[in-house]
Protein backbone atom coordinates (compact mmCIF):
# COMPACT_ATOMS: atom_id res chain seq x y z
CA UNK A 1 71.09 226.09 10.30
CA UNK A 2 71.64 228.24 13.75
CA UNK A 3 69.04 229.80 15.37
CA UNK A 4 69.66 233.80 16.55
CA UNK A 5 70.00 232.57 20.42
CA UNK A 6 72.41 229.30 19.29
CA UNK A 7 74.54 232.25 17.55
CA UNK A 8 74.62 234.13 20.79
CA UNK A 9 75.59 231.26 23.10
CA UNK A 10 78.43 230.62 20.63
CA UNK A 11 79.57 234.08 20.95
CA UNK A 12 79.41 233.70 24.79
CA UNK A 13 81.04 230.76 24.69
CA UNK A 14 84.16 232.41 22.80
CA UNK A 15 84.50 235.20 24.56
CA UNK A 16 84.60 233.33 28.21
CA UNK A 17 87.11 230.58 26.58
CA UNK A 18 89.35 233.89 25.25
CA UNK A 19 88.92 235.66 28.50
CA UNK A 20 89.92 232.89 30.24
CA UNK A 21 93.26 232.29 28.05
CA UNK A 22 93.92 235.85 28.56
CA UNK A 23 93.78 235.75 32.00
CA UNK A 24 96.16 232.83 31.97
CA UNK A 25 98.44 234.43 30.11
CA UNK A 26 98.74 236.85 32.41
CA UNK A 27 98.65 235.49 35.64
CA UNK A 28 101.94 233.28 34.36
CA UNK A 29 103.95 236.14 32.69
CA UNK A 30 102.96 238.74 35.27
CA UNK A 31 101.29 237.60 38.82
CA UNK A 32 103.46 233.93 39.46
CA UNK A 33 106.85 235.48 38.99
CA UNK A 34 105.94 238.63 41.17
CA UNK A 35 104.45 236.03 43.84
CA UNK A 36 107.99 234.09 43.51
CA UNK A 37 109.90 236.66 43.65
CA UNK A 38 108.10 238.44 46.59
CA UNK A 39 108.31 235.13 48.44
CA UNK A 40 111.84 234.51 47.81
CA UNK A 41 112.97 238.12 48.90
CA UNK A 42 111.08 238.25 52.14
CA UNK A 43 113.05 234.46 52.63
CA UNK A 44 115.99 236.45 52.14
CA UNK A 45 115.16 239.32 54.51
CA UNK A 46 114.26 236.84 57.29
CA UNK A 47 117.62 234.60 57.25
CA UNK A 48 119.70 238.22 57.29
CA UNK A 49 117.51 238.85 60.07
CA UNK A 50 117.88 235.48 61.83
CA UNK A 51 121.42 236.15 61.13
CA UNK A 52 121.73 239.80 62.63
CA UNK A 53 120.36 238.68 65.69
CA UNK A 54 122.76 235.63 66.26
CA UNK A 55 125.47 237.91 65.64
CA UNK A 56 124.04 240.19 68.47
CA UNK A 57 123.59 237.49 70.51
CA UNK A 58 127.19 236.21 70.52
CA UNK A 59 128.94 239.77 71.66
C-alpha cells in the first residue's frame, strides 16, 4: 500500500497545510485588527495635530 517515506511525506504534508491554517487564523484574529487599529489611531493623532497647528496659526 504506502511505502515508509510516502507515509512521511504525508505527515509533512499535514503538518505544513495545519501550520499554515494556524497561522491564518491568527494573523486575522490577532495581527490585521492590531495593524487597523494602529493605522487608524496614528490617522487620528495626525488630523488633531494638523488641527492644533491651524489653531496656532490663526491667533
Amino acid at each position: 500500500m504506502f511505502e515508509f517515506d510516502q507515509y512521511l511525506g504525508f505527515l509533512a504534508f499535514l503538518t505544513i497545510l495545519t501550520i499554515g491554517f494556524w497561522l491564518m487564523i491568527f494573523l486575522l484574529t490577532f495581527a490585521v485588527p492590531y495593524w487597523i487599529g494602529g493605522s487608524l489611531l496614528e490617522m487620528y493623532k495626525e488630523k488633531k495635530e494638523e488641527r492644533r497647528k491651524k489653531k496656532e496659526a490663526l491667533k
